[in-house]
Protein backbone atom coordinates (compact mmCIF):
# COMPACT_ATOMS: atom_id res chain seq x y z
CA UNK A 1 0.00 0.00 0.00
CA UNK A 2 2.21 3.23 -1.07
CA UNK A 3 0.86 7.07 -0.95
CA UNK A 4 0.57 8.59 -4.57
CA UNK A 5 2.01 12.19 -5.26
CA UNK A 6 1.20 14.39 -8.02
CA UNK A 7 2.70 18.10 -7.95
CA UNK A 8 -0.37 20.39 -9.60
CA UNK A 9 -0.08 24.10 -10.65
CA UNK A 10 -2.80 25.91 -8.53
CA UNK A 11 -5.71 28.14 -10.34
CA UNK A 12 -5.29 31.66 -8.57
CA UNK A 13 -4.36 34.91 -8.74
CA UNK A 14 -0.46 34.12 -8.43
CA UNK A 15 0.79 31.14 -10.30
CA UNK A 16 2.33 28.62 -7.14
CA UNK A 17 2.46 24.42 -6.95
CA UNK A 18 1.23 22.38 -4.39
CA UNK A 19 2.55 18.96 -3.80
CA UNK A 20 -0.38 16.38 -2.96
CA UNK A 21 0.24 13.19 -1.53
CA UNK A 22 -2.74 10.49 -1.28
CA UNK A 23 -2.54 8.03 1.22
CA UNK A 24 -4.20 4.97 1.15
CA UNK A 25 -5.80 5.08 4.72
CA UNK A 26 -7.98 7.61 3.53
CA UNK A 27 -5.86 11.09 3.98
CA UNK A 28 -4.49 13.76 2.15
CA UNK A 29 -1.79 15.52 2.17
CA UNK A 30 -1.38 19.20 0.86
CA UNK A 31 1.82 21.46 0.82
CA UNK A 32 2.32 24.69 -0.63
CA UNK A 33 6.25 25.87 -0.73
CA UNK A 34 5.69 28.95 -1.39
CA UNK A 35 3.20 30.01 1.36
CA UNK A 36 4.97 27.16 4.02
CA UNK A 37 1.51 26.18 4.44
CA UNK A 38 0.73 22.13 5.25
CA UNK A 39 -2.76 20.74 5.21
CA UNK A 40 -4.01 17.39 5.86
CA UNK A 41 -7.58 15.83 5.79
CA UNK A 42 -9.87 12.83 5.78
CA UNK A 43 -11.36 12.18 2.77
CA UNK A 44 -14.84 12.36 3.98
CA UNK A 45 -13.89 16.26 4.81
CA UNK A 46 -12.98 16.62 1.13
CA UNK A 47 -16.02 18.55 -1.09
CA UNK A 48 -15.39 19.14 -5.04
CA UNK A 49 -16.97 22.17 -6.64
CA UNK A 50 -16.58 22.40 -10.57
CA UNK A 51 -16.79 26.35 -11.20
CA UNK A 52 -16.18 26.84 -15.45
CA UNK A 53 -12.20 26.04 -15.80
CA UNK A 54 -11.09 25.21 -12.18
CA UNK A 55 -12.21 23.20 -9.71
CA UNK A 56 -12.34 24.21 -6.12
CA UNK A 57 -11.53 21.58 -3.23
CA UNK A 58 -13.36 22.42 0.09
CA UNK A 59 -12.14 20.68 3.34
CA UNK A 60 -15.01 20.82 5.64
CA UNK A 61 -13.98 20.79 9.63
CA UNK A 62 -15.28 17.10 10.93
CA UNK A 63 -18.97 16.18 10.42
CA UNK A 64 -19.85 20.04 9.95
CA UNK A 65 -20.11 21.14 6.66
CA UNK A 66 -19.86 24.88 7.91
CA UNK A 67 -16.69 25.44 8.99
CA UNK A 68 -13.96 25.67 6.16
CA UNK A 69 -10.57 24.64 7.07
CA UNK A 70 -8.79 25.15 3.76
CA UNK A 71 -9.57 25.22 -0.18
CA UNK A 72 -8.00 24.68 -3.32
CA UNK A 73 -8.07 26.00 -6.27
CA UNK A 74 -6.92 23.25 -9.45
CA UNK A 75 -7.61 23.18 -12.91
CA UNK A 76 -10.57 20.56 -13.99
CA UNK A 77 -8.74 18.00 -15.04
CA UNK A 78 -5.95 17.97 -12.34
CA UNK A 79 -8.90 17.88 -10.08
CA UNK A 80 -10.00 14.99 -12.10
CA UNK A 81 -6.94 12.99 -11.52
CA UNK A 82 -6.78 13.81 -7.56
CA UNK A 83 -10.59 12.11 -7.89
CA UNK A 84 -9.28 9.31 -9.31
CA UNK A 85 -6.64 8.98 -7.61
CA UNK A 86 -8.75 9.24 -4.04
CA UNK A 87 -10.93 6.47 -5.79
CA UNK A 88 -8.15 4.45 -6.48
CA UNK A 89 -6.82 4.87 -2.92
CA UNK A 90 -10.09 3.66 -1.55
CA UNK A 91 -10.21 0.85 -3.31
CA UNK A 92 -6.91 -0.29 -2.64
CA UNK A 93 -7.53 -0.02 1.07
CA UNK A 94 -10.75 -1.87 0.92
CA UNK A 95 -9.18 -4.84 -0.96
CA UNK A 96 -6.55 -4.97 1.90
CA UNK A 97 -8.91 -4.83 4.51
CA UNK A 98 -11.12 -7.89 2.73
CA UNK A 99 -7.51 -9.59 3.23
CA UNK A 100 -7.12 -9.51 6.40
């Protein structure tokens, strides 16, 4: 069971990368060099919001789906490959579980 790591332009006013790591236990990982910022979340907190030519990624604190922790801003189909590769995670750790 290994994490997968993509390194995605963000969609925003500046131009600045983010390096996300997926780990198969159900959590991501999300750092930003250029800001030193580090977020990390379930992947029940995760919401996806498709606005024209980006995508915005809402982590919502816990169960409430009020309070915003952080957000992303990625192009469609980067978006579309963190989806897939979420999906992929989940399945992989379901498989493993079955396993055991």
């Amino acid at each position: 069971m290994l994490a997968e790591s993509r390194h995605v332009l963000l969609s925003g006013e500046k131009p600045q990368f983010a390096d996300i790591k997926i780990i198969p236990t159900g959590m991501i990982e999300v750092d930003i060099p250029d800001e030193a910022k580090h977020y990390q979340a379930d992947f029940e907190q995760l919401c996806f919001h498709r606005r024209s030519q980006k995508t915005e990624i809402v982590c919502h604190a816990g169960n409430s789906n009020d309070a915003v922790q952080w957000t992303l801003d990625l192009a469609n189909e980067d978006a579309r490959e963190l989806l897939g590769m979420i999906e992929r995670a989940e399945d992989e750790f379901e498989m493993l579980m079955r396993s055991l």
